[in-house]
N, C-alpha and C. Protein backbone atom coordinates (compact mmCIF):
# COMPACT_ATOMS: atom_id res chain seq x y z
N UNK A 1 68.62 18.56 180.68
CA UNK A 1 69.06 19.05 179.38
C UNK A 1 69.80 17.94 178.64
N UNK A 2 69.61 18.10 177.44
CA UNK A 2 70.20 16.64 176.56
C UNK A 2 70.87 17.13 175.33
N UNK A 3 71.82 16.86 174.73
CA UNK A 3 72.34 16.98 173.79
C UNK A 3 71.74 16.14 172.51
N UNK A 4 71.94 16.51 171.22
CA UNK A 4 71.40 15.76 170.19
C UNK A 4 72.30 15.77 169.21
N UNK A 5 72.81 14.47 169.03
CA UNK A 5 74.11 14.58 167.88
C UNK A 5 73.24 13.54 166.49
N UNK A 6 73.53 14.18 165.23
CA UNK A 6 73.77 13.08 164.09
C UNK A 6 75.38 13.18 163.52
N UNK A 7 75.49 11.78 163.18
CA UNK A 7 76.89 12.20 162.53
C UNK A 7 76.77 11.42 161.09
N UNK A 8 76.65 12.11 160.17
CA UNK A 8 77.41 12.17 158.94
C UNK A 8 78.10 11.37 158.60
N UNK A 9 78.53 10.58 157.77
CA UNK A 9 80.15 10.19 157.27
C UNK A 9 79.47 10.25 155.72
N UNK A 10 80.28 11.18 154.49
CA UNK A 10 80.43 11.49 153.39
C UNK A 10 81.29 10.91 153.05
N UNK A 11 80.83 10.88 151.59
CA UNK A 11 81.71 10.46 150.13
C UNK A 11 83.29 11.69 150.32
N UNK A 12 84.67 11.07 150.96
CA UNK A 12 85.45 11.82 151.16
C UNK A 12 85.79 12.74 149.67
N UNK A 13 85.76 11.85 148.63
CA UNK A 13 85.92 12.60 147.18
C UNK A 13 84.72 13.38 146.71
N UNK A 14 83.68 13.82 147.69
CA UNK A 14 82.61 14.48 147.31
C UNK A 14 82.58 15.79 148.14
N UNK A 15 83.72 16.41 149.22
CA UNK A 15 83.66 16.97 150.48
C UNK A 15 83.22 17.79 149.77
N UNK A 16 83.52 18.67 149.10
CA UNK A 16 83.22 20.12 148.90
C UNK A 16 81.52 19.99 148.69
N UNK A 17 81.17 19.13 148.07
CA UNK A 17 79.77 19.29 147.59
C UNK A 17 79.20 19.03 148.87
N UNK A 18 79.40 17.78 149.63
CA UNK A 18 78.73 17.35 150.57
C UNK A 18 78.83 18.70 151.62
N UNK A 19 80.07 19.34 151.64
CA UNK A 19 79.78 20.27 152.90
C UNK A 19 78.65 21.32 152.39
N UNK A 20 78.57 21.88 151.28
CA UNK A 20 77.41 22.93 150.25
C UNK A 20 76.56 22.54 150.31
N UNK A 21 76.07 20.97 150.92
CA UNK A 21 74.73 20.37 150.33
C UNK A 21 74.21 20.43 151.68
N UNK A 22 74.99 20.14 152.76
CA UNK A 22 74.61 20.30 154.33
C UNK A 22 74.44 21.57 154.68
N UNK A 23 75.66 22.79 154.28
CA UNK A 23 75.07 23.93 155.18
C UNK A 23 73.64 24.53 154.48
N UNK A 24 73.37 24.11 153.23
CA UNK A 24 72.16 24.61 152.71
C UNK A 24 71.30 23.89 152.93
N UNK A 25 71.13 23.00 153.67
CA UNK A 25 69.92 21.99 154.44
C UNK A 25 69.73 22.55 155.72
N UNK A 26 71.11 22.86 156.53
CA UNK A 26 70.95 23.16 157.65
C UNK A 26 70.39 24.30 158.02
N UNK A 27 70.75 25.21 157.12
CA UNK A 27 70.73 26.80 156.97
C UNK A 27 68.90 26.92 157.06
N UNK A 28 68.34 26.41 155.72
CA UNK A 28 67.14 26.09 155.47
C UNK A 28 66.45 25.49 157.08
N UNK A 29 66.94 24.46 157.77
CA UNK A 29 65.97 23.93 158.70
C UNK A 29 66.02 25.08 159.62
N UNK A 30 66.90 25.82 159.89
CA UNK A 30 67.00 27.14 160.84
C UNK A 30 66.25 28.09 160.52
N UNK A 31 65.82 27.91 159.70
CA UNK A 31 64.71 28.80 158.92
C UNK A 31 63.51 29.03 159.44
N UNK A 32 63.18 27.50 159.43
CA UNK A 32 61.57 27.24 159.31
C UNK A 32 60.88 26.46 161.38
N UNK A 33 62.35 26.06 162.08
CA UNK A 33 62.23 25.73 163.03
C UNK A 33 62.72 26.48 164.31
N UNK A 34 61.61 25.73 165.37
CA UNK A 34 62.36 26.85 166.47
C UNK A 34 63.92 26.69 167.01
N UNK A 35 64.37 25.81 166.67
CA UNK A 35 65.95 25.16 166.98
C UNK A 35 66.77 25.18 166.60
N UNK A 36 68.23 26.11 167.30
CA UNK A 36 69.36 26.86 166.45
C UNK A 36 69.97 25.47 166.23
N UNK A 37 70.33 24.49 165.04
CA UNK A 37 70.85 23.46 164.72
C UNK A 37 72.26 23.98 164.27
N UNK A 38 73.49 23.22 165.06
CA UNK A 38 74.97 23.42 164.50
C UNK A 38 75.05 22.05 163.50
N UNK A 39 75.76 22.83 162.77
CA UNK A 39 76.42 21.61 161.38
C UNK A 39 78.07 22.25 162.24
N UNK A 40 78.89 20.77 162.12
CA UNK A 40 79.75 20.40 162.24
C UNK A 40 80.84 19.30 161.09
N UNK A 41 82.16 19.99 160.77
CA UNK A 41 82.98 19.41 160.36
C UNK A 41 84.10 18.98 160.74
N UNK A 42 84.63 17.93 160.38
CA UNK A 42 85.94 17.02 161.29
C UNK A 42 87.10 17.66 160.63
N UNK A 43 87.93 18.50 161.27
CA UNK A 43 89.02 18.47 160.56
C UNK A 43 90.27 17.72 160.86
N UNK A 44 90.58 17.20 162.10
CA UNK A 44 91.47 16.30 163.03
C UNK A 44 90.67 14.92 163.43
N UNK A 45 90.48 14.29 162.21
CA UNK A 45 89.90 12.39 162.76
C UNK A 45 89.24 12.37 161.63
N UNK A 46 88.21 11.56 161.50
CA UNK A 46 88.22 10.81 160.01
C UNK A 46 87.41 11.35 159.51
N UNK A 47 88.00 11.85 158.27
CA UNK A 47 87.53 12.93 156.62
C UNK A 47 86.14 12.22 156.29
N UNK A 48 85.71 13.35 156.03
CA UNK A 48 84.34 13.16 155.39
C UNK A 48 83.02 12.62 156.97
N UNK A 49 83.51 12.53 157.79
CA UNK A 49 82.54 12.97 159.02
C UNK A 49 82.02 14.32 159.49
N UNK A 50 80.67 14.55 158.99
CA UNK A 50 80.57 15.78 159.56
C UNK A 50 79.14 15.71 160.86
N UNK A 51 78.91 16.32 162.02
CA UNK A 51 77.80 16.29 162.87
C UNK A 51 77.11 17.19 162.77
N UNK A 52 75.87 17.11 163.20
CA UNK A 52 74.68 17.87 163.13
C UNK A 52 74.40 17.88 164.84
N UNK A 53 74.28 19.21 165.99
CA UNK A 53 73.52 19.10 167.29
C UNK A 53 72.84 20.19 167.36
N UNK A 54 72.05 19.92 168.39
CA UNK A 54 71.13 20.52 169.18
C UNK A 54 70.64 20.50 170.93
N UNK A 55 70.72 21.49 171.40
CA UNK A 55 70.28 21.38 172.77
C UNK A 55 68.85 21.16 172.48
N UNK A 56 68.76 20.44 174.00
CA UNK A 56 66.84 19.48 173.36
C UNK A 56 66.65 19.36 175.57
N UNK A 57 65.66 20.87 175.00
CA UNK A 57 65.00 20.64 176.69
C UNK A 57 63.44 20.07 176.77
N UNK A 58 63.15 19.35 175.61
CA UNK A 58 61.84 18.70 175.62
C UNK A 58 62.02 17.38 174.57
N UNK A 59 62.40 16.72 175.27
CA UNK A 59 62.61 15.30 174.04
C UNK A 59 61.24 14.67 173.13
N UNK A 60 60.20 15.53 173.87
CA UNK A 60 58.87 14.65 173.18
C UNK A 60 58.49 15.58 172.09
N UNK A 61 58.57 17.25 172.27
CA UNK A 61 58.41 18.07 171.89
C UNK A 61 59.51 17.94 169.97
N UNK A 62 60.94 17.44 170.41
CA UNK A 62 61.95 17.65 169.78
C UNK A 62 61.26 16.34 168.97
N UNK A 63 61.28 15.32 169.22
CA UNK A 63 60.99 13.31 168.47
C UNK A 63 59.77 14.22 167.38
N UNK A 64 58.71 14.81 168.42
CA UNK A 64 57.14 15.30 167.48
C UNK A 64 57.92 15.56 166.35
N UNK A 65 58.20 16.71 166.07
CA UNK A 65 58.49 17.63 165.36
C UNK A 65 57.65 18.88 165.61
N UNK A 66 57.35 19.47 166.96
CA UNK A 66 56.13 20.59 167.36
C UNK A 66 57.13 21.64 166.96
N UNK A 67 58.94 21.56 166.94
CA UNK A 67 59.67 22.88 166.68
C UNK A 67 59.28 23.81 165.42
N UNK A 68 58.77 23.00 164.37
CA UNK A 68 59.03 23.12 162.90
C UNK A 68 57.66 24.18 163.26
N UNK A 69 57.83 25.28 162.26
CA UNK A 69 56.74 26.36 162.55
C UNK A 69 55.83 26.10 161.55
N UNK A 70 54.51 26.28 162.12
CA UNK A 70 53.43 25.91 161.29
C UNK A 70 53.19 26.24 159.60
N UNK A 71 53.93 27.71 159.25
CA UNK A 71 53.83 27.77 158.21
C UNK A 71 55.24 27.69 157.32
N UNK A 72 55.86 26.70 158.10
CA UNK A 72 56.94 26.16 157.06
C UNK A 72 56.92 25.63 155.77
N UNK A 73 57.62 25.25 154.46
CA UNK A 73 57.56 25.24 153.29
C UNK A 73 58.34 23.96 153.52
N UNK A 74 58.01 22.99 154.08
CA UNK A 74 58.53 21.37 154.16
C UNK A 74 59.01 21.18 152.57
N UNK A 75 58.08 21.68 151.63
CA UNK A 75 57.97 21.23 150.22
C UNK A 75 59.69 21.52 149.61
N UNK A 76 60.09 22.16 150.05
CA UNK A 76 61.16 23.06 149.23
C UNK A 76 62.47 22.50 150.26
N UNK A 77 62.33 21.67 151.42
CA UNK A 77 63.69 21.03 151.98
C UNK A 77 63.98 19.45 151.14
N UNK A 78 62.99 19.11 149.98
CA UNK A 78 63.12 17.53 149.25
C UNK A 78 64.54 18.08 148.23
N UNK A 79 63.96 18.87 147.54
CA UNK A 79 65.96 19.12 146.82
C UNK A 79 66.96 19.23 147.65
N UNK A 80 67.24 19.78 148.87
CA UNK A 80 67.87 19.87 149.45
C UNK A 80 68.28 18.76 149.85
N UNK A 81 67.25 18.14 150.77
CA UNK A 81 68.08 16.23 151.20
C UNK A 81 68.07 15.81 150.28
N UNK A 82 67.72 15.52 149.30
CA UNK A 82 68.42 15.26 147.82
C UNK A 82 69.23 15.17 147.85
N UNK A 83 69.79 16.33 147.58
CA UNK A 83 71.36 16.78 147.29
C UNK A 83 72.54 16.10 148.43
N UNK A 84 71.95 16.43 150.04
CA UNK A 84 72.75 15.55 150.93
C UNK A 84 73.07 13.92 151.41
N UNK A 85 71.71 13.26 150.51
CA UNK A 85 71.72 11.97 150.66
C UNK A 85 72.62 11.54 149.37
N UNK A 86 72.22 12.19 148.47
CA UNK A 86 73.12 11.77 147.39
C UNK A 86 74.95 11.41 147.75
N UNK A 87 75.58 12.59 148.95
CA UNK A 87 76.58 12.44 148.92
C UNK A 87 76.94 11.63 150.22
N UNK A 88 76.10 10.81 150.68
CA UNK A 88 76.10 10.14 152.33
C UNK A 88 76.84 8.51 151.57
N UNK A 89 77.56 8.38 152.48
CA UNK A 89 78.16 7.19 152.23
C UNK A 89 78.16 5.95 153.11
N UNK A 90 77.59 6.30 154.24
CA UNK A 90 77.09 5.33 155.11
C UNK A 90 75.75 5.68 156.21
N UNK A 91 75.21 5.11 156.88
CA UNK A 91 74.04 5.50 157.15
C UNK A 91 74.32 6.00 158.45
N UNK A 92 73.65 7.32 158.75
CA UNK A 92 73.81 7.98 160.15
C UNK A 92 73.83 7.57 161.49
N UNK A 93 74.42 8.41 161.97
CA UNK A 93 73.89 7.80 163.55
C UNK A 93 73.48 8.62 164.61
N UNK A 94 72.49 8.91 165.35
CA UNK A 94 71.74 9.43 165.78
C UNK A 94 72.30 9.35 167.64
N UNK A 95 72.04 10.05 168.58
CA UNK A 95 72.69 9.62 170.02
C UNK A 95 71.81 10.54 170.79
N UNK A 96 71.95 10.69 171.74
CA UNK A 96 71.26 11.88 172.88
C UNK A 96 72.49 11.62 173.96
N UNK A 97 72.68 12.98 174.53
CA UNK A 97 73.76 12.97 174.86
C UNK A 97 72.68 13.75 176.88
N UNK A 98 73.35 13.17 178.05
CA UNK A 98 72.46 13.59 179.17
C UNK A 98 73.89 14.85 179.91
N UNK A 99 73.41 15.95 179.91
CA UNK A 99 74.62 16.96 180.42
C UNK A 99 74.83 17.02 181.81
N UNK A 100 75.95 16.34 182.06
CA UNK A 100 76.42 16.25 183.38
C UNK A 100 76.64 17.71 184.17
N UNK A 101 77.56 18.21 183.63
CA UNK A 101 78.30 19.25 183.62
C UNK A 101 78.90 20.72 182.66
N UNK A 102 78.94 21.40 183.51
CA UNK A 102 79.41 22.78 182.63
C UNK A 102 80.34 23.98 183.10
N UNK A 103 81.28 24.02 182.58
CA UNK A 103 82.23 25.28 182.84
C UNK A 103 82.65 25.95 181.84
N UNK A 104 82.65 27.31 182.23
CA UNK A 104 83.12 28.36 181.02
C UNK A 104 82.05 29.11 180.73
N UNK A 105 81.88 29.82 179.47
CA UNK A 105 80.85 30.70 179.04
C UNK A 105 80.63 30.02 177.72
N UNK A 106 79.47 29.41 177.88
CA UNK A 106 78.95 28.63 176.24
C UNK A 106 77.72 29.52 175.77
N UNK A 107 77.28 30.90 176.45
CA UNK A 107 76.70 31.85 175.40
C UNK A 107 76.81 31.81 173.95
N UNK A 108 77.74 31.64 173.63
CA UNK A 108 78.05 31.67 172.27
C UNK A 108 79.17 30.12 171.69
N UNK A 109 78.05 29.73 170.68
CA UNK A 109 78.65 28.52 170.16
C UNK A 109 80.26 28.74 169.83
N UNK A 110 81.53 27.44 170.32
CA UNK A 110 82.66 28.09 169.68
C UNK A 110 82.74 27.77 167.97
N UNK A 111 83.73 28.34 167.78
CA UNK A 111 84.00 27.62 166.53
C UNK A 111 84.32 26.05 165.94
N UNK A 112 84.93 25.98 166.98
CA UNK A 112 86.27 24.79 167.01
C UNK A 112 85.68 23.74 168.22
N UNK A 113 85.32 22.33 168.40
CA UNK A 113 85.68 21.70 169.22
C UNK A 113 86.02 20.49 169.64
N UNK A 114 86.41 20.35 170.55
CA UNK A 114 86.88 18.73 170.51
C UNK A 114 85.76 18.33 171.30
N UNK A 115 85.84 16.68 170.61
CA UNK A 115 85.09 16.10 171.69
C UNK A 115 85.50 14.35 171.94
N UNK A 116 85.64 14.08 173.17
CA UNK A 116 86.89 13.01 173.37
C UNK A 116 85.51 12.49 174.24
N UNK A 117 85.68 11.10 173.88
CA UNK A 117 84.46 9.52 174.58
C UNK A 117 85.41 9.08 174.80
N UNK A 118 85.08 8.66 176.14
CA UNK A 118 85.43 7.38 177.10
C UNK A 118 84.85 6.64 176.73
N UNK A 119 84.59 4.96 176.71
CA UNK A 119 83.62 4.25 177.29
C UNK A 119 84.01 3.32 178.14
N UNK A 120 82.99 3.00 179.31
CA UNK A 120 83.58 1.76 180.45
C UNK A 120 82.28 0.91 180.31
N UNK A 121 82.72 -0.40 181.56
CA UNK A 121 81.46 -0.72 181.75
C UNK A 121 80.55 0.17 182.65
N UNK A 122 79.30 -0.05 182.64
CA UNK A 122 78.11 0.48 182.70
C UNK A 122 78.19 0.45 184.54
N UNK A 123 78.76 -0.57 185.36
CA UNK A 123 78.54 -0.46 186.59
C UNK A 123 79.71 1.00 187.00
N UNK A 124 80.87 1.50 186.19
CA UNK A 124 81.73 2.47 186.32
C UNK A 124 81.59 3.72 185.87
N UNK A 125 80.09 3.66 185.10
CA UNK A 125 79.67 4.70 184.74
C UNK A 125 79.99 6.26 185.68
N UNK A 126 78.72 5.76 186.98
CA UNK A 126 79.39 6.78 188.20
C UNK A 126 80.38 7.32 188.36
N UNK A 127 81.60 6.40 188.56
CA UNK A 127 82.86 6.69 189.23
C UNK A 127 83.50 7.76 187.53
N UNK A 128 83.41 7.12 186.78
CA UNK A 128 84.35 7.81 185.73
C UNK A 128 83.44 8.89 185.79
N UNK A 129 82.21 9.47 185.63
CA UNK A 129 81.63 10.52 184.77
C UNK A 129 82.23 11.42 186.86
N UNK A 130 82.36 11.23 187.84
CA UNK A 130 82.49 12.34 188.34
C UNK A 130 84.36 12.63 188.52
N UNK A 131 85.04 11.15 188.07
CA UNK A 131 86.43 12.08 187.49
C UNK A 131 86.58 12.95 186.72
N UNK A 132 85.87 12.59 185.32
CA UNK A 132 85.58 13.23 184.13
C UNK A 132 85.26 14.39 184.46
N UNK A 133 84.00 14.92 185.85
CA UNK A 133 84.04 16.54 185.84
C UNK A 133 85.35 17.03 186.38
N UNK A 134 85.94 15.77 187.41
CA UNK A 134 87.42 16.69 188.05
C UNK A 134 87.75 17.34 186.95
N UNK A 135 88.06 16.09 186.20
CA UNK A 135 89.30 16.36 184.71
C UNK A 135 88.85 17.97 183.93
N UNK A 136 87.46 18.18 183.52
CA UNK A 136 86.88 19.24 183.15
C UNK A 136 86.70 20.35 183.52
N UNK A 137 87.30 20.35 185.27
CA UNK A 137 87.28 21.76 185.81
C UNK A 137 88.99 21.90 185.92
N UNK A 138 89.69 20.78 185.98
CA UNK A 138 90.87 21.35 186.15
C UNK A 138 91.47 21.83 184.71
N UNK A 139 91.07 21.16 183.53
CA UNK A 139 91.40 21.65 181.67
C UNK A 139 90.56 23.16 182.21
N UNK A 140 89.83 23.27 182.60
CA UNK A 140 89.51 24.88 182.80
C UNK A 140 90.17 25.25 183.29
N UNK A 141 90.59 25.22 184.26
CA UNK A 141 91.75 26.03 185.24
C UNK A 141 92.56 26.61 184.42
N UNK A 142 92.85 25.54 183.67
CA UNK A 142 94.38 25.63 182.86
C UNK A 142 94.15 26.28 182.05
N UNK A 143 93.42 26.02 181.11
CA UNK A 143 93.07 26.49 179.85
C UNK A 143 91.82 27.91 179.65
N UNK A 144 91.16 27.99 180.04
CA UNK A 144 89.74 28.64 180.22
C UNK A 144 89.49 28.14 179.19
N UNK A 145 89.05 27.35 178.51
CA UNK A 145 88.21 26.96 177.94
C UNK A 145 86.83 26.29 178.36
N UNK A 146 85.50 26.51 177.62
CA UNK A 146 84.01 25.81 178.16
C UNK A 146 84.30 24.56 177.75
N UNK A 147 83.46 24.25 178.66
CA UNK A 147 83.74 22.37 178.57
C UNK A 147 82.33 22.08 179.60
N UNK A 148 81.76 20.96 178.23
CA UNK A 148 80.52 20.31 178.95
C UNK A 148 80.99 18.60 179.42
N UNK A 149 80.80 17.94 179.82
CA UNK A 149 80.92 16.71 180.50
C UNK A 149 79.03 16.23 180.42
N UNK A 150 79.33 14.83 180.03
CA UNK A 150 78.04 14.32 179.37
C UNK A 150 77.83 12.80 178.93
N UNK A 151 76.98 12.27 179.29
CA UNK A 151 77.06 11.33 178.85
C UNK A 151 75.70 10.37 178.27
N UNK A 152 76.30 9.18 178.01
CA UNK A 152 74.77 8.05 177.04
C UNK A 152 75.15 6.79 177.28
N UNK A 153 73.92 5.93 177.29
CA UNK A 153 73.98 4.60 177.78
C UNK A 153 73.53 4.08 175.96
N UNK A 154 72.17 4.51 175.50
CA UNK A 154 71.49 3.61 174.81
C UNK A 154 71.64 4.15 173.34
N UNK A 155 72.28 2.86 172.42
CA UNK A 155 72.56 3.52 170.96
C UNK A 155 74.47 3.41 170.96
N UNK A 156 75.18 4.30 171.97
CA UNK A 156 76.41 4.18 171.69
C UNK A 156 77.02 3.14 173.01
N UNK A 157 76.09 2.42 173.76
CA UNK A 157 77.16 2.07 174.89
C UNK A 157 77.39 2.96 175.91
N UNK A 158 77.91 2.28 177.25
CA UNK A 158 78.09 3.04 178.42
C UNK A 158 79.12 4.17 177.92
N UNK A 159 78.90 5.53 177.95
CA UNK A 159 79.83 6.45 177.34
C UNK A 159 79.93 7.58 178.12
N UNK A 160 81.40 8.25 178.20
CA UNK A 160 81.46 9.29 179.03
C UNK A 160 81.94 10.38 177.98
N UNK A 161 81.42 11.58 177.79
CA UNK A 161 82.24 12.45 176.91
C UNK A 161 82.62 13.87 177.34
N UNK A 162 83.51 14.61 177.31
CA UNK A 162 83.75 16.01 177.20
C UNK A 162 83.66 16.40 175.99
N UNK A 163 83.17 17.42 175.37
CA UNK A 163 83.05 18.30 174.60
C UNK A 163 84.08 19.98 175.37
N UNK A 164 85.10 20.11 174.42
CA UNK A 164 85.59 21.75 174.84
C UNK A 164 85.63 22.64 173.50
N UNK A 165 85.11 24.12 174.04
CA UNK A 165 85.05 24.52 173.21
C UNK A 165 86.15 25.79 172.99
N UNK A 166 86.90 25.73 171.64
CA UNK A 166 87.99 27.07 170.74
C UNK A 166 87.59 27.74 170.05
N UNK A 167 88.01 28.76 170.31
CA UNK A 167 87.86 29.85 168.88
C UNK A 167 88.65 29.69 167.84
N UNK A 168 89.37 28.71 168.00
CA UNK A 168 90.63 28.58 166.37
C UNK A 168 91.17 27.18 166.98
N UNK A 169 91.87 26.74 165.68
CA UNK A 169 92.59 26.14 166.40
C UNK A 169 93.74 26.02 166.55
N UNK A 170 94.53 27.34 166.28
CA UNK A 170 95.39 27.73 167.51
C UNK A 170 95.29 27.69 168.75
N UNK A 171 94.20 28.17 169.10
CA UNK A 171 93.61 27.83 170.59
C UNK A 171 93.73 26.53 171.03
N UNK A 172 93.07 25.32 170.22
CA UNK A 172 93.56 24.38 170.51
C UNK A 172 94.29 23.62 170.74
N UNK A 173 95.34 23.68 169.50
CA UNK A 173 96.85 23.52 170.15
C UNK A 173 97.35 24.32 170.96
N UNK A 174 97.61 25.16 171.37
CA UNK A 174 97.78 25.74 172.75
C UNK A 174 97.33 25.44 173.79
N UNK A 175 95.78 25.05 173.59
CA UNK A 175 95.53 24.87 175.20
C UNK A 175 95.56 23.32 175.43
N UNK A 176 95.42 22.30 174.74
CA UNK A 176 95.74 20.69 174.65
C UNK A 176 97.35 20.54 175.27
N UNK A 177 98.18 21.68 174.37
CA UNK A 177 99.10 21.23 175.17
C UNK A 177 99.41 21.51 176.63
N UNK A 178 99.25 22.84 177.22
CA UNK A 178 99.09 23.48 178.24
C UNK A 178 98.50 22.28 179.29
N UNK A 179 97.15 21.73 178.53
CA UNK A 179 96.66 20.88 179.92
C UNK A 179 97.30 19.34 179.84
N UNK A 180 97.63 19.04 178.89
CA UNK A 180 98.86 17.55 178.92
C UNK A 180 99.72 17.80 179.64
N UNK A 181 100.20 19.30 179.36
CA UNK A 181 101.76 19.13 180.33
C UNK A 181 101.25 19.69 182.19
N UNK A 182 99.97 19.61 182.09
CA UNK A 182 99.35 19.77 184.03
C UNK A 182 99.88 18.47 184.59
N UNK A 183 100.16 18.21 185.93
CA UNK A 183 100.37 17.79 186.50
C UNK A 183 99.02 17.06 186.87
N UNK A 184 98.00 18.09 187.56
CA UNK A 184 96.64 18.36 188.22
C UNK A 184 95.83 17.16 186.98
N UNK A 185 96.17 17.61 185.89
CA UNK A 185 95.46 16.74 184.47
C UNK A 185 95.78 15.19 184.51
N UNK A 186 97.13 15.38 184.59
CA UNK A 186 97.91 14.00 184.71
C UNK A 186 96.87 12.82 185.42
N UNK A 187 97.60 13.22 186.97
CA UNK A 187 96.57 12.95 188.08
C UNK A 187 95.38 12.02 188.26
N UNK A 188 94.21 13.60 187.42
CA UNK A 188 92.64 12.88 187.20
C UNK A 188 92.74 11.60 186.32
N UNK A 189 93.60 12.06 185.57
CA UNK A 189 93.48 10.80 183.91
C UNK A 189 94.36 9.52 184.69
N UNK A 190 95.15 10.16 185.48
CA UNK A 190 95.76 8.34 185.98
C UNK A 190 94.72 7.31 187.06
N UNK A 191 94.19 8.61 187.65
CA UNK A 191 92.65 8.05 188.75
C UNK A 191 91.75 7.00 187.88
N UNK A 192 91.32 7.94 186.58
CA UNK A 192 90.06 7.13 185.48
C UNK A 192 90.75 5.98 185.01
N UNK A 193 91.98 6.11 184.70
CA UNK A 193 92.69 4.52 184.49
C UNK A 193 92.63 3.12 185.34
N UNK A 194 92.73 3.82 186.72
CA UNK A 194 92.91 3.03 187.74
C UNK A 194 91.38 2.28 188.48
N UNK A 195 90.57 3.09 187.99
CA UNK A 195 88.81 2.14 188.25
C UNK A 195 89.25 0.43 187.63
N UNK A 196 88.55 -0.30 188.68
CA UNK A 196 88.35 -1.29 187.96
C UNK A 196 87.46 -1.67 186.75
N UNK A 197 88.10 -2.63 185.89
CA UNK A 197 87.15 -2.93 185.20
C UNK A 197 87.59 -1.85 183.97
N UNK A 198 88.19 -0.65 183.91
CA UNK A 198 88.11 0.55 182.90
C UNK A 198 89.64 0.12 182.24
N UNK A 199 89.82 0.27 180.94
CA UNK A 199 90.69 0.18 180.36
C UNK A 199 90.64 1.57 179.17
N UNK A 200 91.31 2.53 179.71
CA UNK A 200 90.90 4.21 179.82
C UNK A 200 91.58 4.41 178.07
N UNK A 201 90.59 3.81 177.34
CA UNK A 201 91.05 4.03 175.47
C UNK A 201 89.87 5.32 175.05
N UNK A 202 90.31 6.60 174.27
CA UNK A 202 89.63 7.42 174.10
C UNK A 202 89.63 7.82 172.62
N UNK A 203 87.90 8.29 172.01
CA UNK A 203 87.72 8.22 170.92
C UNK A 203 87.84 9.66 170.60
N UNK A 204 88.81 10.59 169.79
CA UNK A 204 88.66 11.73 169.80
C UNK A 204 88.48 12.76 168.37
N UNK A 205 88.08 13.80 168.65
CA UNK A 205 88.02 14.48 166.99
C UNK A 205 88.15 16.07 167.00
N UNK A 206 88.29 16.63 166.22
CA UNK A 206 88.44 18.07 166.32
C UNK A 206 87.56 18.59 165.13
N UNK A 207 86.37 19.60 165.29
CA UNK A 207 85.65 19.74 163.99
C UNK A 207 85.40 20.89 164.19
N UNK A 208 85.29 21.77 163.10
CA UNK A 208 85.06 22.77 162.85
C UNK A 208 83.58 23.02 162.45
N UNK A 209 82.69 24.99 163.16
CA UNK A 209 80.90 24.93 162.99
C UNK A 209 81.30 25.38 161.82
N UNK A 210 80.14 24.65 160.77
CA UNK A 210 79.60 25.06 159.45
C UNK A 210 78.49 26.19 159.39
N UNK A 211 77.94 25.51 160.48
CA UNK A 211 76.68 26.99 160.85
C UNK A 211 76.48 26.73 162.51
């Protein structure tokens, strides 16, 4: 199973439009394809980033385009990216994400989630991505929150990521702090420091689903 991220970065003085111009692209591709696509917005890390994913259990199937249903109206999504390229301010970036791991109940997309990258070198890949599940079952413990563990070599670099998912983010501040102040949390995160070679700097964001 693979994850599929684009990310966005918008004209920050254009947000309102740019977010209207995405969920009505996105809305539209959910339409016409077999693939529930989340639009994502940053509200904690840098404005005017918003992501686009998808779970992708056929990568050749997903690249084709075989999802898109035969009698889709392709014709009528050109105003639409119109409207969203108009407000793009730098050029996308595309990733596949390989799912290590999973805890919690991700039946249902959350609202709210974070998602925090590691990156090491590539020979530490191993060692960090099976701290990274410690770290991900013990933020469960603590927190109940779902949390996938995941990672990518090609496009972003040797990368380790958790994704957790809130219903608010109250939730989130509550449960971020809850698992900072673990002991058990502490611990894993002082282990991933201590690999050689890893100098444990993490890229993080908090975004809210658009659809």
């Amino acid at each position: 199973m693979k994850i599929w991220n684009r990310v966005f970065l918008m004209d920050p003085g254009r947000q309102g439009e740019a977010s209207a111009a995405l969920v009505a692209a996105h809305e539209a591709i959910n339409g016409m394809s077999g693939y529930g696509y989340n639009l994502w917005e940053t509200v904690v890390g840098t404005q005017g980033e918003y992501g686009a994913s998808a779970l992708v259990t056929d990568i050749d199937a997903f690249d084709s385009g075989e999802s898109i249903y035969a009698d889709a109206d392709l014709e009528a999504m050109g105003p639409l990216v119109t409207a969203v390229n108009d407000c793009v301010s730098g050029r996308p970036e595309d990733s596949f994400w390989d799912v290590s791991h999973t805890v919690g109940d991700w039946s249902e997309t959350p609202a709210f989630v974070t998602n925090v990258i590691h990156r090491a070198p590539l020979p530490q890949m191993g060692a960090l991505t099976g701290i990274a599940i410690g770290v991900a079952d013990r933020l469960h413990d603590v927190t109940n929150t779902p949390i996938i563990v995941c990672t990518s070599v090609m496009g972003t670099g040797p990368s380790v990521r958790l994704i957790l998912g809130w219903d608010s983010l109250g939730s989130w501040s509550d449960g971020t702090a809850r698992g900072m102040a673990d002991p058990g949390f502490q611990e894993r995160i002082g282990a991933a420091g201590a690999l050689p070679g890893v100098t444990l700097l993490a890229e993080s964001n908090v975004m809210r689903r658009l659809v």
